[in-house]
Structures are given as C-alpha cells and as structure tokens.
C-alpha atoms as a PDB file:
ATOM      1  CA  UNK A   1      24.564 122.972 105.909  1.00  0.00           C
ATOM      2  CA  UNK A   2      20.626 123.557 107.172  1.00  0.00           C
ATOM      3  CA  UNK A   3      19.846 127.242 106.294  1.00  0.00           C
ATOM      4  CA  UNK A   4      18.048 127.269 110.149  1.00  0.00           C
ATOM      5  CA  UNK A   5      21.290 125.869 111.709  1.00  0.00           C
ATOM      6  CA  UNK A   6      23.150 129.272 113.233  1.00  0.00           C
ATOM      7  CA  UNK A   7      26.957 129.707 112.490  1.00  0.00           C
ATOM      8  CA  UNK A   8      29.151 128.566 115.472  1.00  0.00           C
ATOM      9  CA  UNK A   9      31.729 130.706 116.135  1.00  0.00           C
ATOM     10  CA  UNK A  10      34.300 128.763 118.042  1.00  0.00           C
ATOM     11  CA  UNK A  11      37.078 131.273 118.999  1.00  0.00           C
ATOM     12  CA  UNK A  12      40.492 130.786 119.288  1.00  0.00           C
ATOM     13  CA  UNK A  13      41.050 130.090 122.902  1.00  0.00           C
ATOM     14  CA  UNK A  14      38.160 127.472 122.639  1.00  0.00           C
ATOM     15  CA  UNK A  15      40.063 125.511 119.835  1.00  0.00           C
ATOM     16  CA  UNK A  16      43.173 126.197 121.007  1.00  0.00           C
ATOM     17  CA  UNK A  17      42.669 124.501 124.645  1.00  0.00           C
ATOM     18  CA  UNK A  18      40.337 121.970 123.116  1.00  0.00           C
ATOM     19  CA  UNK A  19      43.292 120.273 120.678  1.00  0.00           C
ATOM     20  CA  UNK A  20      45.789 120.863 123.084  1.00  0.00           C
ATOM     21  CA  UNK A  21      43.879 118.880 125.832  1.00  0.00           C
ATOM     22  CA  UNK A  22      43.099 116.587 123.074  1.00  0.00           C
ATOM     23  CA  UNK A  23      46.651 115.892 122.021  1.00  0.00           C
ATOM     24  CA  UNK A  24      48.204 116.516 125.942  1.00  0.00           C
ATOM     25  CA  UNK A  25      45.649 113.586 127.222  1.00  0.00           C
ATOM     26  CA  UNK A  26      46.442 111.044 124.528  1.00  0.00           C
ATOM     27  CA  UNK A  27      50.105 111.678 125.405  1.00  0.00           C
ATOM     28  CA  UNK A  28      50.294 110.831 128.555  1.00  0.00           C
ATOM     29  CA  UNK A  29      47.930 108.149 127.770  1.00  0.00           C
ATOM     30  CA  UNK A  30      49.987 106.231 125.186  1.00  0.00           C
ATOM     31  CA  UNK A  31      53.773 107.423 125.290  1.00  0.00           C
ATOM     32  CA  UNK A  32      54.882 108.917 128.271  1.00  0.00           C
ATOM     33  CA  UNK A  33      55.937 106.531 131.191  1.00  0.00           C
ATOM     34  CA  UNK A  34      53.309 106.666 134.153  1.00  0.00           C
ATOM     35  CA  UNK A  35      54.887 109.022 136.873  1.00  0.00           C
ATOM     36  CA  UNK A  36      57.620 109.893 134.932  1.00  0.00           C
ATOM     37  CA  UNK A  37      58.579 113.812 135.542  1.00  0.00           C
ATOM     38  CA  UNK A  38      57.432 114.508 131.817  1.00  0.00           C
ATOM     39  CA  UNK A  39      54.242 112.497 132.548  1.00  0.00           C
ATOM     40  CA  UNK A  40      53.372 114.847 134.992  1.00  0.00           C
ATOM     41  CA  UNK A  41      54.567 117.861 134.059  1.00  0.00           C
ATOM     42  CA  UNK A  42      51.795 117.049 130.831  1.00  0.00           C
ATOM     43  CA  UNK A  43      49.527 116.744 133.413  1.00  0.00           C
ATOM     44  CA  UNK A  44      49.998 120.189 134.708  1.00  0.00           C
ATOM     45  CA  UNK A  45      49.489 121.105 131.961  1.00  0.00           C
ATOM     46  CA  UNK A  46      46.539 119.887 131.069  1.00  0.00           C
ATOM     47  CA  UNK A  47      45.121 121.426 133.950  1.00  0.00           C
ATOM     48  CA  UNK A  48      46.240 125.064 133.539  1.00  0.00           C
ATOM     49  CA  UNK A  49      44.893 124.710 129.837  1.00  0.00           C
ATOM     50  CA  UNK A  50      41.902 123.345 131.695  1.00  0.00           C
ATOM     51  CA  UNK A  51      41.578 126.534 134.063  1.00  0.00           C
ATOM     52  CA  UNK A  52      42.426 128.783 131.628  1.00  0.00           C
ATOM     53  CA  UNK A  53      39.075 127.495 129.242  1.00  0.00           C
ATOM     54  CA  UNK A  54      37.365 127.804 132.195  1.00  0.00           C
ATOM     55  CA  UNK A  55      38.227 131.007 133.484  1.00  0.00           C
ATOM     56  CA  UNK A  56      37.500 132.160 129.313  1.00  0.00           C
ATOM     57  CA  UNK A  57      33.939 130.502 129.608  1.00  0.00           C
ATOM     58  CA  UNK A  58      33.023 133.273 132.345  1.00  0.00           C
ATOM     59  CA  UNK A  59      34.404 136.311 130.703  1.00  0.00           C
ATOM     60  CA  UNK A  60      33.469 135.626 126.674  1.00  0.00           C
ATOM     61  CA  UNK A  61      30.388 136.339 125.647  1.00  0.00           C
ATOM     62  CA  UNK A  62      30.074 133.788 122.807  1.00  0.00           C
ATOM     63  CA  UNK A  63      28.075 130.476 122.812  1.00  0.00           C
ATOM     64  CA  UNK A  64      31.580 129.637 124.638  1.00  0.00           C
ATOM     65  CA  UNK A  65      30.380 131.291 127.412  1.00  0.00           C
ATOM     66  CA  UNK A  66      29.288 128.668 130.519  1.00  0.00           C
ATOM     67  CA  UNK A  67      26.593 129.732 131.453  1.00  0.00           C
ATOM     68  CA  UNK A  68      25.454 129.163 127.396  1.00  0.00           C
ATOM     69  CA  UNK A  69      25.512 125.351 128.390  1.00  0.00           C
ATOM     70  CA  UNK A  70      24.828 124.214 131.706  1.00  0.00           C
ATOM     71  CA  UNK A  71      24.588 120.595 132.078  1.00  0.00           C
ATOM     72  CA  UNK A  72      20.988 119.167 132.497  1.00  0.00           C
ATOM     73  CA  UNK A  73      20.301 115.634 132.149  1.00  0.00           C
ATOM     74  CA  UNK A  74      16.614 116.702 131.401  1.00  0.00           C
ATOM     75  CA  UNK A  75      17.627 119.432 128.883  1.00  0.00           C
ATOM     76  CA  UNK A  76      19.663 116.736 126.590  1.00  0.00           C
ATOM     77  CA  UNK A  77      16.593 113.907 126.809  1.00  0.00           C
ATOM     78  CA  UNK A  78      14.321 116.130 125.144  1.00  0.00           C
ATOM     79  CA  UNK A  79      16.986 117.764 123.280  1.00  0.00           C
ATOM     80  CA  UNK A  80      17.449 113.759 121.809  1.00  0.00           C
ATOM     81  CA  UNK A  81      14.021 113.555 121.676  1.00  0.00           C
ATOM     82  CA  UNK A  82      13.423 116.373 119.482  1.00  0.00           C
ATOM     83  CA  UNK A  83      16.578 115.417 116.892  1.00  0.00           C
ATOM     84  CA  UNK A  84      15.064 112.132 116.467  1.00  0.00           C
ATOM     85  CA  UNK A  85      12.037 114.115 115.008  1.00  0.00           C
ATOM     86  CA  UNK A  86      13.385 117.087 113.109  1.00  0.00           C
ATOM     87  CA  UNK A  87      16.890 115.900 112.942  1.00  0.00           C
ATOM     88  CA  UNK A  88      18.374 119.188 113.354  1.00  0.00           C
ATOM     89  CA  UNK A  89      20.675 120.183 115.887  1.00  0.00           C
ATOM     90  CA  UNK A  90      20.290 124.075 115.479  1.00  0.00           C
ATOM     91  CA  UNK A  91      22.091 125.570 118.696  1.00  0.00           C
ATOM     92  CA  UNK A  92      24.868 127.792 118.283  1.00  0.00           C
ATOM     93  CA  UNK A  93      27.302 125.928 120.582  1.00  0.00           C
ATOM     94  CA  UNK A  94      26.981 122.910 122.671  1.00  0.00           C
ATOM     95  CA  UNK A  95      23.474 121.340 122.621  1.00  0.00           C
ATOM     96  CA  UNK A  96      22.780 119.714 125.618  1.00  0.00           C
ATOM     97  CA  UNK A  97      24.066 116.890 125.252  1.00  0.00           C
ATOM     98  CA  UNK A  98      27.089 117.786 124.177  1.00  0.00           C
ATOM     99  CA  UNK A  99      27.320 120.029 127.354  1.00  0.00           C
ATOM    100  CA  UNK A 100      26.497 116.941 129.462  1.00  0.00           C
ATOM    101  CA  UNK A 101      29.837 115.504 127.774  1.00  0.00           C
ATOM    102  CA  UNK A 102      32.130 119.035 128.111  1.00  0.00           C
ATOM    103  CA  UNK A 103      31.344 118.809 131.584  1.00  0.00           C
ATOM    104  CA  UNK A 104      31.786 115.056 132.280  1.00  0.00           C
ATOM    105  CA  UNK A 105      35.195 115.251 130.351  1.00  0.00           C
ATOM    106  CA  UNK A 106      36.484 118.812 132.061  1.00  0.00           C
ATOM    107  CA  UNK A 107      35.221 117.250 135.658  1.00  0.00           C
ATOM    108  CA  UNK A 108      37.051 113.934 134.503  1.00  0.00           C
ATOM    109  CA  UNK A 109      40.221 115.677 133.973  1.00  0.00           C
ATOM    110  CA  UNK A 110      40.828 117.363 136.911  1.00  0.00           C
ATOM    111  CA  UNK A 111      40.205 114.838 139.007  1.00  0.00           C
ATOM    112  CA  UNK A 112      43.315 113.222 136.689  1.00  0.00           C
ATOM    113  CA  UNK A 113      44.864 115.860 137.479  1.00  0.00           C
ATOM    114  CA  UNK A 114      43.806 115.945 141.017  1.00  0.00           C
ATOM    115  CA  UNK A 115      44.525 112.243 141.673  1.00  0.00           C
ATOM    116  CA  UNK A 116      47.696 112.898 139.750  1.00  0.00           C
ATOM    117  CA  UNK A 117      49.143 115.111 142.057  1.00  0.00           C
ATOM    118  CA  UNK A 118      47.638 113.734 145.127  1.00  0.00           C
ATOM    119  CA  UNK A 119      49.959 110.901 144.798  1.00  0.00           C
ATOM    120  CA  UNK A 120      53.004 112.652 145.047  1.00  0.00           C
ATOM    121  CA  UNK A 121      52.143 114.774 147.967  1.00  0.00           C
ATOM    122  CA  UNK A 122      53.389 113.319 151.222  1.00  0.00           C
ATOM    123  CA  UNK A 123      50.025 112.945 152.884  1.00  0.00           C
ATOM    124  CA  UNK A 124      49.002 110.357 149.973  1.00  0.00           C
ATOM    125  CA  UNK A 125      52.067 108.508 148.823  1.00  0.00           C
ATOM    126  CA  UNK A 126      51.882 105.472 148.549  1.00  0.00           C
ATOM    127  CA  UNK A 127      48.025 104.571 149.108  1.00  0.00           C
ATOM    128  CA  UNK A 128      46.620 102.607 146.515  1.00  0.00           C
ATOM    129  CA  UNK A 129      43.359 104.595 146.499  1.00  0.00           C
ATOM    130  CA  UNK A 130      44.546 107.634 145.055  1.00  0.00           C
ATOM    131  CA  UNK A 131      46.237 105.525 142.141  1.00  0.00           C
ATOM    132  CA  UNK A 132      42.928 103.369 141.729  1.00  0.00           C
ATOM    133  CA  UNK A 133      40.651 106.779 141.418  1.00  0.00           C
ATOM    134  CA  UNK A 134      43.838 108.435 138.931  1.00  0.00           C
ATOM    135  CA  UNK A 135      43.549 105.101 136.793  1.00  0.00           C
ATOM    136  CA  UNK A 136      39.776 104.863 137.022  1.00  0.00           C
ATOM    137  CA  UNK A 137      39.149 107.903 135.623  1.00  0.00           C
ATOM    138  CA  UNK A 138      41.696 108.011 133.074  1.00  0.00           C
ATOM    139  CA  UNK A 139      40.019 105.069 131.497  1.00  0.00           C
ATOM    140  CA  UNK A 140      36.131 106.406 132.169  1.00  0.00           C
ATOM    141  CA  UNK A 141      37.795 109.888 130.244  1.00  0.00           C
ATOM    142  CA  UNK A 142      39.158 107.512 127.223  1.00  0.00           C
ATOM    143  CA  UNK A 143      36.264 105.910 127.164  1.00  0.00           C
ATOM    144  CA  UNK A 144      33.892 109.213 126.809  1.00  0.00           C
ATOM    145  CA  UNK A 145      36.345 110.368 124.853  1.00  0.00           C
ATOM    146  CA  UNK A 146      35.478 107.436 121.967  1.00  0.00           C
ATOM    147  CA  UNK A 147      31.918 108.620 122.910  1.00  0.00           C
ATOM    148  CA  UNK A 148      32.353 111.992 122.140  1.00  0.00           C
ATOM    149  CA  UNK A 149      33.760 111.620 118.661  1.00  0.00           C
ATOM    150  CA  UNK A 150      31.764 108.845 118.063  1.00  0.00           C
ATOM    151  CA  UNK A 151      28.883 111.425 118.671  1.00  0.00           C
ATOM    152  CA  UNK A 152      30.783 113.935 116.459  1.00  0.00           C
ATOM    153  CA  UNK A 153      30.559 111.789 113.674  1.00  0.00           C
ATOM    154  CA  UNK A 154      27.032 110.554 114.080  1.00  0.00           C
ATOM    155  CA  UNK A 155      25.531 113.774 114.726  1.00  0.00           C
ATOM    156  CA  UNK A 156      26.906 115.431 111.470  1.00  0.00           C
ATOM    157  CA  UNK A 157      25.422 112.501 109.322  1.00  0.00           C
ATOM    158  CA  UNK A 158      22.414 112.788 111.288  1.00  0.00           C
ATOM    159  CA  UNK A 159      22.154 116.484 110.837  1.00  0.00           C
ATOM    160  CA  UNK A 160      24.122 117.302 108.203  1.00  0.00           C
ATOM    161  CA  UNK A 161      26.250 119.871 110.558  1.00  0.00           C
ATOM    162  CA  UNK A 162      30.082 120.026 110.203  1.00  0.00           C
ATOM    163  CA  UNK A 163      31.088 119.791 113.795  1.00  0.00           C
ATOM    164  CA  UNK A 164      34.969 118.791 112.802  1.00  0.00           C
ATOM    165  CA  UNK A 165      35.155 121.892 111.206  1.00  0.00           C
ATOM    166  CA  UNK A 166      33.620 124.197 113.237  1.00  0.00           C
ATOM    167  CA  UNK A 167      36.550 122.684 115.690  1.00  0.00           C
ATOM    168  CA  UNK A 168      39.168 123.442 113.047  1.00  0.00           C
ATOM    169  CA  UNK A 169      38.192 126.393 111.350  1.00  0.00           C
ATOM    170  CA  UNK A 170      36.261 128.431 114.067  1.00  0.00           C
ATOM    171  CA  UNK A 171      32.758 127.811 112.191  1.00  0.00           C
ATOM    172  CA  UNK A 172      30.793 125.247 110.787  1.00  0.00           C
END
C-alpha cells in the first residue's frame, strides 16, 4: 500500500448495503422468475437497502458521507488525468470517478425499482413502456456493473490500492 494513500474506513452499514445490493441485484437478475412475487419482493428490497445507504450518507460523517462525493463529470476527467501521471489514487473514499459510478448505479436502481413497481400499479399495467424502461435499465446497471469491477481491478494494479478489501474488511 502507498504510504500517501489515507486508510478508508468503510463502515458497516456501507458494506453491509453494498453486498447485499450486490448479491439482491444478481438474484433477481439470474434466478428468480421475472414478476414472480419473490422477484419483486427482492426488489423491494433492494430499494429499502437503497434508502437506507442513502439516508446513512447524510447523517455519517465518514468519507461515506454524500456530500464527500458528489458526482462531477469534470472532477473525475482531471481526477483520470492526474492518475495517469502519478498513478495514485489517494482519496479516502470514492474518487471521482468512482462517485460518477455510485451515483449512476444507485440512480439506475431505483428507477428498477421504480419501473418495477410501476408495472403493477393499475395506472401502468400493461403498457409496454414501463417494461421497456424496467428492462433497459436493468441491462445498462449489469452492464456498469462489469464496469465497476472491471475498474476495481484495474485501479488496484494501477495503484497498488486494495479496493476488494477495503469492501470486505472495512479498510484497505
């Protein structure tokens, strides 16, 4: 580990909700049958585990904290930019990148979870619309899923940093 790099301290609410959206998504993704009760009862909760990392990024004062990574599309370029020169990532949560990402994914999921639910209500049954924006983003969410460990793994060889672990263990 880079003696400049500070310690992340992932906390347990942060791990907890990450895995358990992790393992809740690819669920209903591969094994439960689409709009099965048990497919959507994983979706709910999905979302409360959702709400309730969100609702802990506003109260924790941790590099967990929101407002510690706000997405910027500017913020990550140069962010890039300056890892292709030092190749150090030395933040002590998200860089901003990776906060472009959180957000995409979290904003991807609820509107799964949106769309989801949309479908059943009596307003929306039946139109193929709602199904065709639940199904589109599942698949753009898989896909920046792949992305984001893909990015896990390149960024610790790039910088040496144990991401994985600080996902595991609470620090890296």
């Amino acid at each position: 580990m880079k003696k400049s790099m500070q310690q992340t301290g992932w906390d347990l609410v942060v791990r907890f909700t990450h895995w358990s959206v992790a393992i809740l998504f690819f669920s209903n993704y591969l094994l439960t049958e689409e709009g099965s009760n048990v497919h959507q009862w994983v979706g709910y909760a999905l979302m409360g585990l959702i709400l309730i990392r969100l609702l802990w990024g506003g109260v924790v004062h941790s590099p967990a904290r929101l407002s510690h990574f706000m997405p910027s599309f500017s913020a990550a370029i140069d962010h890039l930019k300056e890892l292709r020169k030092t190749k150090q990532d030395n933040h002590p949560g998200h860089n901003p990148a990776g906060a472009l990402m959180v957000w995409f994914l979290w904003g991807s999921l609820l509107l799964i979870g949106l769309s989801g639910w949309a479908m059943e209500t009596d307003a929306l049954w039946g139109e193929d619309w709602v199904k065709e924006v639940h199904e589109f983003a599942v698949n753009m969410t898989f896909i920046a899923v792949i992305y984001h460990v893909a990015a896990v793994i390149i960024m610790s060889k790039i910088t040496g940093n144990r991401y994985l672990q600080g996902m595991i263990k609470g620090r890296r």
